[in-house]
N, C-alpha and C. Protein backbone atom coordinates (compact mmCIF):
# COMPACT_ATOMS: atom_id res chain seq x y z
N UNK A 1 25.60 -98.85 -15.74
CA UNK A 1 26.74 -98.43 -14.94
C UNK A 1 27.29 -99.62 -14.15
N UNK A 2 28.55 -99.44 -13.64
CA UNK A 2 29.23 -100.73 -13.47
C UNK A 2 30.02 -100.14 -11.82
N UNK A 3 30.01 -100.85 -11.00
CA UNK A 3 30.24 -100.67 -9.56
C UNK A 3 31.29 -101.96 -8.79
N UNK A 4 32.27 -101.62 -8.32
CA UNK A 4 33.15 -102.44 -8.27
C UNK A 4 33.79 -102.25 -6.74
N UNK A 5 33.16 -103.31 -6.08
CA UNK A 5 34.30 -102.72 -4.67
C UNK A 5 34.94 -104.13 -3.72
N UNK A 6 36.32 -103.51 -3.63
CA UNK A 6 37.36 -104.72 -2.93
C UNK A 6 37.48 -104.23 -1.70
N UNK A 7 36.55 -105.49 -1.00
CA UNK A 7 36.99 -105.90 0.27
C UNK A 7 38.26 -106.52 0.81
N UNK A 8 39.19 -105.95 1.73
CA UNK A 8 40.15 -106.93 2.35
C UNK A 8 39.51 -107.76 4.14
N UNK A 9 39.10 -109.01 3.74
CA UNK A 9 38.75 -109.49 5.09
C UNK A 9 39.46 -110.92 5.40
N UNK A 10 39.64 -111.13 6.59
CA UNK A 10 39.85 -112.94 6.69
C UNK A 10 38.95 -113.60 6.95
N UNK A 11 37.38 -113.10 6.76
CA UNK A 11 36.24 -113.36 7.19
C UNK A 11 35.63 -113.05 5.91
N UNK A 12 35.39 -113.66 4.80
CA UNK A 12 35.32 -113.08 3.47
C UNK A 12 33.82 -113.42 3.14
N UNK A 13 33.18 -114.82 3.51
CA UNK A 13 31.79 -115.05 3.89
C UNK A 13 31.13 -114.05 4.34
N UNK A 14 31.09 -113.73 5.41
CA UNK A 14 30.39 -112.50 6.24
C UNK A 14 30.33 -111.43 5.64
N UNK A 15 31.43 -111.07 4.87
CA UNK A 15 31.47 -110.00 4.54
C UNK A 15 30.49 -109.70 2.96
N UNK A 16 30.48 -110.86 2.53
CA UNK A 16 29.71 -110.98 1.44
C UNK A 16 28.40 -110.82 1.82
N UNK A 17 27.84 -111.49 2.72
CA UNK A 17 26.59 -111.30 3.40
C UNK A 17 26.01 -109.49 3.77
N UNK A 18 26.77 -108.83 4.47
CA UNK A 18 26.71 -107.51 4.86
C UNK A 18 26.79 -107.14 3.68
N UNK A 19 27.85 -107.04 2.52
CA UNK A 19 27.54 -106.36 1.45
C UNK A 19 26.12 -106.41 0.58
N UNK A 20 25.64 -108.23 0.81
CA UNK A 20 24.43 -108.26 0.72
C UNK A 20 23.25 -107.05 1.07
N UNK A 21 23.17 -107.43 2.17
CA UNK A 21 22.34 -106.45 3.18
C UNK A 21 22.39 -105.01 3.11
N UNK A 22 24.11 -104.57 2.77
CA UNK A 22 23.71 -103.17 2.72
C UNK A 22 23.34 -102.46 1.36
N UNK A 23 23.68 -103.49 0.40
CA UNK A 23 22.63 -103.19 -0.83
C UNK A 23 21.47 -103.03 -0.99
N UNK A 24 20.67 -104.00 0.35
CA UNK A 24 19.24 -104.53 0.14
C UNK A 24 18.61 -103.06 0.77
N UNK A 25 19.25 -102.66 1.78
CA UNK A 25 18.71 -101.44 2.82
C UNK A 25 19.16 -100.49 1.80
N UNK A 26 19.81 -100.29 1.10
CA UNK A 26 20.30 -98.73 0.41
C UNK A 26 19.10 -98.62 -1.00
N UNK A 27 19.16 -100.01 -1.66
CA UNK A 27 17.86 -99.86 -2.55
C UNK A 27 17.78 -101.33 -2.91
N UNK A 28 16.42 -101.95 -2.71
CA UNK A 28 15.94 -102.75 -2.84
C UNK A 28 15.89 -103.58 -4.16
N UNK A 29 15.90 -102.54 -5.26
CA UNK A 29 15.56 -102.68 -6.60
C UNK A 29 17.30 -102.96 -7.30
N UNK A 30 17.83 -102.70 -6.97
CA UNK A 30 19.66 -102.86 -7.01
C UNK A 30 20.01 -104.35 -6.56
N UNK A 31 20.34 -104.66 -8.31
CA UNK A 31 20.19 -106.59 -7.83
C UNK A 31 22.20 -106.54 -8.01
N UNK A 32 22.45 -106.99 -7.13
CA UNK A 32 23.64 -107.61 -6.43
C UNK A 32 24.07 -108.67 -7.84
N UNK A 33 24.96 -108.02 -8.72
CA UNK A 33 25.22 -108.87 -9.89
C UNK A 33 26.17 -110.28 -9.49
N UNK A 34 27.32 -109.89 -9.09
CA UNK A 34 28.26 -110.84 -8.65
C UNK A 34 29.08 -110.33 -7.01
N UNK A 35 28.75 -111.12 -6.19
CA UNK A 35 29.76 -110.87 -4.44
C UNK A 35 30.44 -112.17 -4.97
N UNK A 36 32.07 -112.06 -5.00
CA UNK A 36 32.59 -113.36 -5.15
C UNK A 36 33.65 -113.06 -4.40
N UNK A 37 34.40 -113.71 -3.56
CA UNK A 37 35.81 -113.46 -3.04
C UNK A 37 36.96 -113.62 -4.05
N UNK A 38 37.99 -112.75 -4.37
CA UNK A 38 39.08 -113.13 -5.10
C UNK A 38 39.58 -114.16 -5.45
N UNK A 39 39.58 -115.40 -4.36
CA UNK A 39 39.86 -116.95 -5.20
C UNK A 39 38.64 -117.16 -5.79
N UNK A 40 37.39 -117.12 -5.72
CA UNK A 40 36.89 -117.77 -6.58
C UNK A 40 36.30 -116.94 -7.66
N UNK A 41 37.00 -115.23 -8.11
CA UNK A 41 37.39 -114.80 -9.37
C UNK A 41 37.83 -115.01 -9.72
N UNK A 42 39.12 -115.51 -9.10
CA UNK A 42 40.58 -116.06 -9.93
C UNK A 42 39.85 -117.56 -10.75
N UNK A 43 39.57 -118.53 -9.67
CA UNK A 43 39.13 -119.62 -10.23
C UNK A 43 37.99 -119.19 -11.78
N UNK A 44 36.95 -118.70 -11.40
CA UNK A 44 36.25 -118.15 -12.75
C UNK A 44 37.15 -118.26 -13.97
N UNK A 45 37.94 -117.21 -13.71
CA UNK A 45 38.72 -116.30 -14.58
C UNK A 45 39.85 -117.02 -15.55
N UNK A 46 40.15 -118.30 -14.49
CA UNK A 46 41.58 -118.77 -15.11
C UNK A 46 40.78 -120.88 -15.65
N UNK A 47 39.70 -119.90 -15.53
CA UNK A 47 38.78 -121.57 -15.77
C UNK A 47 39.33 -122.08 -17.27
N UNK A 48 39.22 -120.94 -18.46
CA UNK A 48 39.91 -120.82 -19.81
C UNK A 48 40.89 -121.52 -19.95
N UNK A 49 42.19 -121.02 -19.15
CA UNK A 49 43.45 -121.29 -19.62
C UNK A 49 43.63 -122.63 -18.78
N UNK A 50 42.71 -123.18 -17.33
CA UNK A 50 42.76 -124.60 -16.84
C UNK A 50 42.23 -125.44 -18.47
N UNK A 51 41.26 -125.10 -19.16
CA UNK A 51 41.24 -126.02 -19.92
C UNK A 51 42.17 -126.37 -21.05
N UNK A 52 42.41 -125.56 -21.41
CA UNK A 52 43.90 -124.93 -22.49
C UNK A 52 44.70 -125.98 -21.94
N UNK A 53 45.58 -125.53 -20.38
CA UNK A 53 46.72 -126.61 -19.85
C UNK A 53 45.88 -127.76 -20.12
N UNK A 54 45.11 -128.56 -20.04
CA UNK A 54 44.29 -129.52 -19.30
C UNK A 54 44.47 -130.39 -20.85
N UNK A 55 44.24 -129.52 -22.27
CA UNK A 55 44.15 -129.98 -23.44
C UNK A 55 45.35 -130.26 -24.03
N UNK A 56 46.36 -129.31 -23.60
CA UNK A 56 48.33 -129.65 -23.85
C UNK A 56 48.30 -130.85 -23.38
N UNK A 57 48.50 -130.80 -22.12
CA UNK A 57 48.53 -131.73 -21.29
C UNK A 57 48.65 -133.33 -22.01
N UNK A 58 47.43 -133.46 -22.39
CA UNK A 58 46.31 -134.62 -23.14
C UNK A 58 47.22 -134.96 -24.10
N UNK A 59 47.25 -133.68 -25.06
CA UNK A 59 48.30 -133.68 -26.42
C UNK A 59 49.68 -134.18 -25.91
N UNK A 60 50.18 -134.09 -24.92
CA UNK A 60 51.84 -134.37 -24.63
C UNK A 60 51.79 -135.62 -24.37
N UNK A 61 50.78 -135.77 -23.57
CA UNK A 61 50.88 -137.44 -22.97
C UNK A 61 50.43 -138.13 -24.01
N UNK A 62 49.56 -138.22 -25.15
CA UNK A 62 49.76 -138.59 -26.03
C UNK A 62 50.69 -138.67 -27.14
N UNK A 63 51.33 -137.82 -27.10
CA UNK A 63 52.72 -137.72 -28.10
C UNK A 63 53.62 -138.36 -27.52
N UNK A 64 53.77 -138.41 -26.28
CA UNK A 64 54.74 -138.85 -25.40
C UNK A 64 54.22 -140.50 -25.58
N UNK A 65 52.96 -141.14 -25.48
CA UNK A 65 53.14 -142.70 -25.64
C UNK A 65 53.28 -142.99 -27.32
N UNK A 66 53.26 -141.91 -27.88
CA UNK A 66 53.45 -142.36 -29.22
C UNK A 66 54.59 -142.20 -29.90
N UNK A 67 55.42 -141.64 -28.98
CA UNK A 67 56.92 -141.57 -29.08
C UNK A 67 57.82 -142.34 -28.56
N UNK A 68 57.01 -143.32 -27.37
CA UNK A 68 57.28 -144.88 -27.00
C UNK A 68 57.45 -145.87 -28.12
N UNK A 69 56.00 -145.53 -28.37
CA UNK A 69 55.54 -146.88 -29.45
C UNK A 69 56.51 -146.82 -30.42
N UNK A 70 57.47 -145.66 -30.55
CA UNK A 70 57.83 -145.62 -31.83
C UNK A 70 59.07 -146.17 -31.91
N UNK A 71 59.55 -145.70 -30.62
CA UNK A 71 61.02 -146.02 -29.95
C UNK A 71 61.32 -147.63 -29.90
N UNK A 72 59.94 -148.16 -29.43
CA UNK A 72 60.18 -149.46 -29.24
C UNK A 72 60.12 -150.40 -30.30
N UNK A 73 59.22 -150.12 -31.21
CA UNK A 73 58.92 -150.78 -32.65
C UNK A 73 60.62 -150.50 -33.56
N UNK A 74 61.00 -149.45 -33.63
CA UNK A 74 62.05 -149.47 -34.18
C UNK A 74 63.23 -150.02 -33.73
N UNK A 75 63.82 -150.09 -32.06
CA UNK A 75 64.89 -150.89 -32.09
C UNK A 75 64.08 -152.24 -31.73
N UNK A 76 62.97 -152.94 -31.59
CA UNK A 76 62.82 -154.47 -32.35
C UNK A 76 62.93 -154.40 -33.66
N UNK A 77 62.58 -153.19 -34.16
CA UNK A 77 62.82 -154.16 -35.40
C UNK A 77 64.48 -154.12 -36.00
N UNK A 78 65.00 -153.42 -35.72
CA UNK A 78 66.78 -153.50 -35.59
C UNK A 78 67.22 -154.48 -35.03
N UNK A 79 66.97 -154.82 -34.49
CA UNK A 79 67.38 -156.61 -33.54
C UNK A 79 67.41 -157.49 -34.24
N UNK A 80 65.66 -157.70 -34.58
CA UNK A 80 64.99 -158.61 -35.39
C UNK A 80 65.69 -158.63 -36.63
N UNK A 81 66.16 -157.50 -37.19
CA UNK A 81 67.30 -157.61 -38.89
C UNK A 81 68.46 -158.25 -38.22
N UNK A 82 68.61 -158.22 -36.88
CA UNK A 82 70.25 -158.96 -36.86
C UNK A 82 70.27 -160.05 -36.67
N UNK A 83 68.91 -160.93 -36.44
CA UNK A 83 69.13 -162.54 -35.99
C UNK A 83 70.31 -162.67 -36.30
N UNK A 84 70.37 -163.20 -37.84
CA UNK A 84 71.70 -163.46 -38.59
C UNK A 84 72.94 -163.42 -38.11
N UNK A 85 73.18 -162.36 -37.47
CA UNK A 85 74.44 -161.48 -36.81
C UNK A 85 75.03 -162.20 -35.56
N UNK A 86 73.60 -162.05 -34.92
CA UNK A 86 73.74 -162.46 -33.26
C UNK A 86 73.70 -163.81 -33.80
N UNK A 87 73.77 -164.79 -34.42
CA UNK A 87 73.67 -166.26 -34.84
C UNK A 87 75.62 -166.53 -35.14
N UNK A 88 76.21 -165.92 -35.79
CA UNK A 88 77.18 -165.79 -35.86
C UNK A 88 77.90 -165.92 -34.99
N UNK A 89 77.76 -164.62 -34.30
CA UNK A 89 78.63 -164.68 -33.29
C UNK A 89 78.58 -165.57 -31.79
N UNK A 90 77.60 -165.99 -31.44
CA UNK A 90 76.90 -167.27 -31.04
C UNK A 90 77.98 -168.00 -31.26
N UNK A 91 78.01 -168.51 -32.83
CA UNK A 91 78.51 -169.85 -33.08
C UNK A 91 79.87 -169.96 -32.93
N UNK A 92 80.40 -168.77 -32.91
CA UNK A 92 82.45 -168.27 -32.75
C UNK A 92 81.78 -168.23 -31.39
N UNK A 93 81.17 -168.24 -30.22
CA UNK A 93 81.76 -168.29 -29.07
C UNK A 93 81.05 -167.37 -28.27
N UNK A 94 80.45 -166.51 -28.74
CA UNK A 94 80.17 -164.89 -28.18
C UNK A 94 78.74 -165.73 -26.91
N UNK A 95 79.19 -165.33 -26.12
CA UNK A 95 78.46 -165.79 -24.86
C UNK A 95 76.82 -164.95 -25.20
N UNK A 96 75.33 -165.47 -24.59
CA UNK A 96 73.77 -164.43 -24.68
C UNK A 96 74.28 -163.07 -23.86
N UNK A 97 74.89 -163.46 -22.93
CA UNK A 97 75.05 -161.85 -22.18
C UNK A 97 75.63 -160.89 -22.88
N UNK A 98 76.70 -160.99 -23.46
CA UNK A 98 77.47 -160.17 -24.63
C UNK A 98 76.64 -160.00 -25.85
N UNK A 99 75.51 -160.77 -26.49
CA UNK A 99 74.70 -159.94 -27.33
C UNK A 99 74.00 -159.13 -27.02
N UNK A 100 73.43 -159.52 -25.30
CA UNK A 100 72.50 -158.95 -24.95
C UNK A 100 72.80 -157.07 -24.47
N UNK A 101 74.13 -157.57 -23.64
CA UNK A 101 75.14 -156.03 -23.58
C UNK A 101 75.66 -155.04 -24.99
N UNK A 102 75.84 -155.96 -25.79
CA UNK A 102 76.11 -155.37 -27.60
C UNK A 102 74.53 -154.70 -28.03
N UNK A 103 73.08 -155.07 -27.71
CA UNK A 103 72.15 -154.65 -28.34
C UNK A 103 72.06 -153.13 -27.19
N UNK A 104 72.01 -153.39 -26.27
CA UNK A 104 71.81 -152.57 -25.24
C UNK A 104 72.98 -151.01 -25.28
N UNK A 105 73.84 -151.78 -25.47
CA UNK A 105 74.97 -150.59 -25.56
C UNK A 105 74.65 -149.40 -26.66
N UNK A 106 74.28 -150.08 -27.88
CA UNK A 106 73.85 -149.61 -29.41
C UNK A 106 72.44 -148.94 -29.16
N UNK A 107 71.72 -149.22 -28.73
CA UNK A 107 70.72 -148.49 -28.17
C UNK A 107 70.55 -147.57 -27.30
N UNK A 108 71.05 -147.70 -26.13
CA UNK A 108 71.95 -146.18 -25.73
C UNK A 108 72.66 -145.30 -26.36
N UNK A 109 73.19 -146.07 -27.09
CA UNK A 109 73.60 -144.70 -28.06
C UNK A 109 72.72 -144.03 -29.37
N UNK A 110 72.12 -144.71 -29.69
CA UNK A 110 70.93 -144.40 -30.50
C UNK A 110 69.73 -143.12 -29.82
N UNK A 111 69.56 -143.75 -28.82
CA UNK A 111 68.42 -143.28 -27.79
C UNK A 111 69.26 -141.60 -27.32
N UNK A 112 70.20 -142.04 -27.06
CA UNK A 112 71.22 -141.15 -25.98
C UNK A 112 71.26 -139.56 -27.05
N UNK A 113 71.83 -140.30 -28.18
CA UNK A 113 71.82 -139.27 -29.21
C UNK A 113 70.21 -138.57 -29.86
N UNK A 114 69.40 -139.85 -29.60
CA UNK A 114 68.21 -138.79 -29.84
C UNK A 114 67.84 -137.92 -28.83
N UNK A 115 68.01 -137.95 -27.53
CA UNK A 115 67.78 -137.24 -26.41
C UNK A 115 68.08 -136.07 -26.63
N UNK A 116 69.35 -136.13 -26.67
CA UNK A 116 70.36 -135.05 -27.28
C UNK A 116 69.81 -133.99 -27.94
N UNK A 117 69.24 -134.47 -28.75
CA UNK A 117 68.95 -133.63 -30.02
C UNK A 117 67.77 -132.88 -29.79
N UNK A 118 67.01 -133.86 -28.93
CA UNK A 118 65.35 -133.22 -29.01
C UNK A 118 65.88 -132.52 -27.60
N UNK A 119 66.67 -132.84 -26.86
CA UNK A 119 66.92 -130.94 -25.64
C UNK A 119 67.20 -130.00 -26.19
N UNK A 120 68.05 -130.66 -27.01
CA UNK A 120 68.55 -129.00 -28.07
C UNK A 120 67.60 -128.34 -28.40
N UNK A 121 66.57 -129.15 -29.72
CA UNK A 121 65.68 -128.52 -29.84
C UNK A 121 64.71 -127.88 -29.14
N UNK A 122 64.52 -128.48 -27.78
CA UNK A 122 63.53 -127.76 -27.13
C UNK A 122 63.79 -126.92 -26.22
N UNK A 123 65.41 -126.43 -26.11
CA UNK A 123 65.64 -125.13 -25.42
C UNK A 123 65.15 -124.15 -26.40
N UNK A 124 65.10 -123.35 -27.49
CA UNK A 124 64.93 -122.64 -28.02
C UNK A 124 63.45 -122.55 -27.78
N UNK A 125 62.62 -123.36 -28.02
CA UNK A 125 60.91 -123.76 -27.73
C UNK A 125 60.88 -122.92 -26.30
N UNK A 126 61.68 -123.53 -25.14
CA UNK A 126 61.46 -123.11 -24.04
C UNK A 126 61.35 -121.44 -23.59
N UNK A 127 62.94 -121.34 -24.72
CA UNK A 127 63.33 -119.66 -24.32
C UNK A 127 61.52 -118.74 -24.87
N UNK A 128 61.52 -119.27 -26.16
CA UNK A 128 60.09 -118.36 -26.64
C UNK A 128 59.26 -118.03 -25.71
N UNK A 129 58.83 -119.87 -25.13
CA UNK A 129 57.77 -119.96 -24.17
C UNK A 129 57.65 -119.02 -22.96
N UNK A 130 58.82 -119.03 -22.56
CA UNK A 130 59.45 -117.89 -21.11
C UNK A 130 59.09 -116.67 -21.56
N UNK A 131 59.63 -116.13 -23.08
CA UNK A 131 58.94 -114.78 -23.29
C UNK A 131 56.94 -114.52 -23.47
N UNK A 132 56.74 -115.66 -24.37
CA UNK A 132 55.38 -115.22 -23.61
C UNK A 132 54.44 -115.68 -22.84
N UNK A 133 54.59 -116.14 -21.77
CA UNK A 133 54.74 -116.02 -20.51
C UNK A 133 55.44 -116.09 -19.73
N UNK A 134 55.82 -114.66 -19.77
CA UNK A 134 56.82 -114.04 -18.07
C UNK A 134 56.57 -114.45 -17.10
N UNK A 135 55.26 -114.28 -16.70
CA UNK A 135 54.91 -114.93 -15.20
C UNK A 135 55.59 -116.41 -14.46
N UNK A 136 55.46 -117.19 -15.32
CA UNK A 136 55.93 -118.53 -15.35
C UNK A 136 57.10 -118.93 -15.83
N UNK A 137 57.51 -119.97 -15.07
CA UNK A 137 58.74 -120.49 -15.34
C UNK A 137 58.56 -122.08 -16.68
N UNK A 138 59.43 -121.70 -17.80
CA UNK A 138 59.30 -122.74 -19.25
C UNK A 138 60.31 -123.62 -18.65
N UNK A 139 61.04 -123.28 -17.99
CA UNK A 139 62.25 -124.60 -17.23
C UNK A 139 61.88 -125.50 -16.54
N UNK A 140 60.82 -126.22 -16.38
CA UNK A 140 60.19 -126.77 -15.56
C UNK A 140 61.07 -128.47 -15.58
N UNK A 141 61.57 -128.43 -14.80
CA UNK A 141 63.27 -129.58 -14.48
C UNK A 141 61.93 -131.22 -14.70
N UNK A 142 60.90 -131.29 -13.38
CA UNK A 142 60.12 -132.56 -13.82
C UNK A 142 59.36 -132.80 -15.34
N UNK A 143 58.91 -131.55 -15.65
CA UNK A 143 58.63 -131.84 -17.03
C UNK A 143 59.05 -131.94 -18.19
N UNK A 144 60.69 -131.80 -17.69
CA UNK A 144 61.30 -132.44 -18.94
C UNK A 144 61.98 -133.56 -18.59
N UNK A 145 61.77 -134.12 -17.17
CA UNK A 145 62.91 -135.67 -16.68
C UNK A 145 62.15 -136.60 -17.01
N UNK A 146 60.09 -136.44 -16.89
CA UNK A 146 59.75 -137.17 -16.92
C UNK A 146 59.83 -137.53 -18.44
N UNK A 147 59.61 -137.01 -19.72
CA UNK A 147 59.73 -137.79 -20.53
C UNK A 147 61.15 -138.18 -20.69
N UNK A 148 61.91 -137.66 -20.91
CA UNK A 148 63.41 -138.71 -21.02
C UNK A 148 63.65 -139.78 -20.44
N UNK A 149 63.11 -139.65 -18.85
CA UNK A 149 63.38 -140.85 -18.51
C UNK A 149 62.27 -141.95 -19.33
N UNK A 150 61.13 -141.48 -19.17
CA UNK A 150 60.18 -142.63 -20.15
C UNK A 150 60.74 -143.17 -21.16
N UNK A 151 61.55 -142.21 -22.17
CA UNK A 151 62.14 -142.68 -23.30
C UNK A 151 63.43 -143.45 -23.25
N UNK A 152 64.37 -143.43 -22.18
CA UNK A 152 65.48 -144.27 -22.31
C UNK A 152 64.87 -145.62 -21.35
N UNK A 153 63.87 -145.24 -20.36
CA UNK A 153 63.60 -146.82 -20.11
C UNK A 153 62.88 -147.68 -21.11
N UNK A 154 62.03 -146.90 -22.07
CA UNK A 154 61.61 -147.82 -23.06
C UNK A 154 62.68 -148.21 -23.91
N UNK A 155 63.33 -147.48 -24.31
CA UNK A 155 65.12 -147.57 -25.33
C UNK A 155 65.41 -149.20 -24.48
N UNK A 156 65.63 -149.21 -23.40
CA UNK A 156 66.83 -149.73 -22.54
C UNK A 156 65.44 -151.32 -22.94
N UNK A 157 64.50 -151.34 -22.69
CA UNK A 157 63.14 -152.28 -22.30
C UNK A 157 62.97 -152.51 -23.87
N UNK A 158 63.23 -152.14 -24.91
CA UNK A 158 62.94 -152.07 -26.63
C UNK A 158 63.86 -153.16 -27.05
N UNK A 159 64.91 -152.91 -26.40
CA UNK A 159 66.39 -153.42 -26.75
C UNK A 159 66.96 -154.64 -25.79
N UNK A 160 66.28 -154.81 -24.77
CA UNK A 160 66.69 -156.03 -23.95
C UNK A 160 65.94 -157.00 -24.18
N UNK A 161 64.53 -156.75 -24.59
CA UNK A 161 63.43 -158.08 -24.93
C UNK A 161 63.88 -158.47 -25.75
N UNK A 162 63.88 -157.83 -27.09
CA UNK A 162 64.60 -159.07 -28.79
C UNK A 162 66.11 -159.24 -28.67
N UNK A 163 66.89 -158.54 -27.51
CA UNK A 163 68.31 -158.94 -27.52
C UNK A 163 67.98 -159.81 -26.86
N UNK A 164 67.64 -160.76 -25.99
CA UNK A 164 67.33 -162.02 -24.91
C UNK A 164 66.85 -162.77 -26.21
N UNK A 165 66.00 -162.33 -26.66
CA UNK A 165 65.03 -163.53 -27.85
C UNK A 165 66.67 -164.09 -28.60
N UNK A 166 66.94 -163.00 -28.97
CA UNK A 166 68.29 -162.92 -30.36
C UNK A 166 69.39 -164.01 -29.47
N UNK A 167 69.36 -163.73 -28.23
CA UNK A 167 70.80 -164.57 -27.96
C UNK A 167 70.04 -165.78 -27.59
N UNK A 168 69.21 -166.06 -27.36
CA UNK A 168 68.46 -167.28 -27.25
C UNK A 168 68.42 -168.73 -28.23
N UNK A 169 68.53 -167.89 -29.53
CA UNK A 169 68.15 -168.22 -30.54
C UNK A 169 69.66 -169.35 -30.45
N UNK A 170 68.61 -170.62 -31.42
CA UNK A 170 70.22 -171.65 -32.06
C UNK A 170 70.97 -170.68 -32.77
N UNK A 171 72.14 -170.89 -32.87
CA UNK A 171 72.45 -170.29 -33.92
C UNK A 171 72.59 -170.89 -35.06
N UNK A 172 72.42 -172.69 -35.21
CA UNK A 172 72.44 -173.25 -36.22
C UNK A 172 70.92 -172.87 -37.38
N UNK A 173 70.07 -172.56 -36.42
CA UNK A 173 68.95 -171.95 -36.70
C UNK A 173 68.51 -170.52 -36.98
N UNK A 174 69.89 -169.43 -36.40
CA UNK A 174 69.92 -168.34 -37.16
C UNK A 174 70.53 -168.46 -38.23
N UNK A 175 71.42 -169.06 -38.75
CA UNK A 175 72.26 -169.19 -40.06
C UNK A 175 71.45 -169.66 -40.92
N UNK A 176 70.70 -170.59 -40.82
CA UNK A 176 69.47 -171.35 -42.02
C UNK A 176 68.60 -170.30 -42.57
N UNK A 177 68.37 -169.32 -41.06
CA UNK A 177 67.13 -168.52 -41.35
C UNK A 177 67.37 -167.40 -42.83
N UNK A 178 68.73 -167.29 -42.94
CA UNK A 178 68.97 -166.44 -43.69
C UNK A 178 68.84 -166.75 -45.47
């Protein structure tokens, strides 16, 4: 048989104690399975789904630096195909700051448009999420700024290192290279 009783106290210690005691005086042989106060049922209870978040979590922030790595490897290596380009225009005149603003610009829009795409996609993700779980809010405004912003400062940081290298470069020495 199973026995269940809610105390309301602001003294929730004590009260555990007396419930103690008046078990012990009513029958001795009546072992006191669980006295826990409501937070630390809740805590018990939601120990599951702390590890669950705890394992997303892990998974996002990992997807999330591997969605860096990916960001960044690809516009170097888009740069890196233009030596040639940025050598050119070098040699007609085109000032390092203007390649460096030309790689940067193109990458914002690259980046800008992938942003784009992956909110799109992940409103629909969100709406599901909201249905199953009601309780909680799937709109969560920091957890979706923080990765975007991660991703256009790496975009912006992908695209300014080999654009500096690129306008650096001779250009008598990008033209040979080709």
């Amino acid at each position: 048989d199973y026995l269940a009783i809610y105390v309301r106290s602001s003294r929730p210690r004590e009260i555990q104690q007396q419930v103690r005691e008046t078990m012990a005086a009513i029958d001795r042989d009546l072992p006191a399975v669980e006295i826990a106060t409501v937070a630390e049922r809740f805590v018990k209870d939601a120990s599951d789904i702390r590890l669950l978040a705890r394992a997303a979590s892990g998974l996002g922030a990992a997807a999330l630096l591997l969605a860096i790595a990916g960001v960044y490897s690809v516009i170097a290596f888009f740069v890196s195909l233009r030596t040639h380009e940025f050598g050119i225009r070098l040699a007609i005149g085109a000032q390092p700051g203007d390649i460096t603003r030309l790689v940067a610009l193109q990458a914002s829009k690259l980046v800008g448009g992938g942003l784009l795409a992956g909110l799109m996609l992940a409103v629909p993700v969100l709406i599901l999420l909201g249905k199953a779980f009601p309780y909680t809010s799937a709109f969560d405004p920091l957890g979706l700024l923080i990765p975007v912003t991660a991703l256009a400062l790496t975009a912006l940081i992908a695209a300014a290192l080999p654009a500096r290298t690129a306008a650096r470069v001779d250009p008598c020495t990008a033209l040979r290279s080709e």
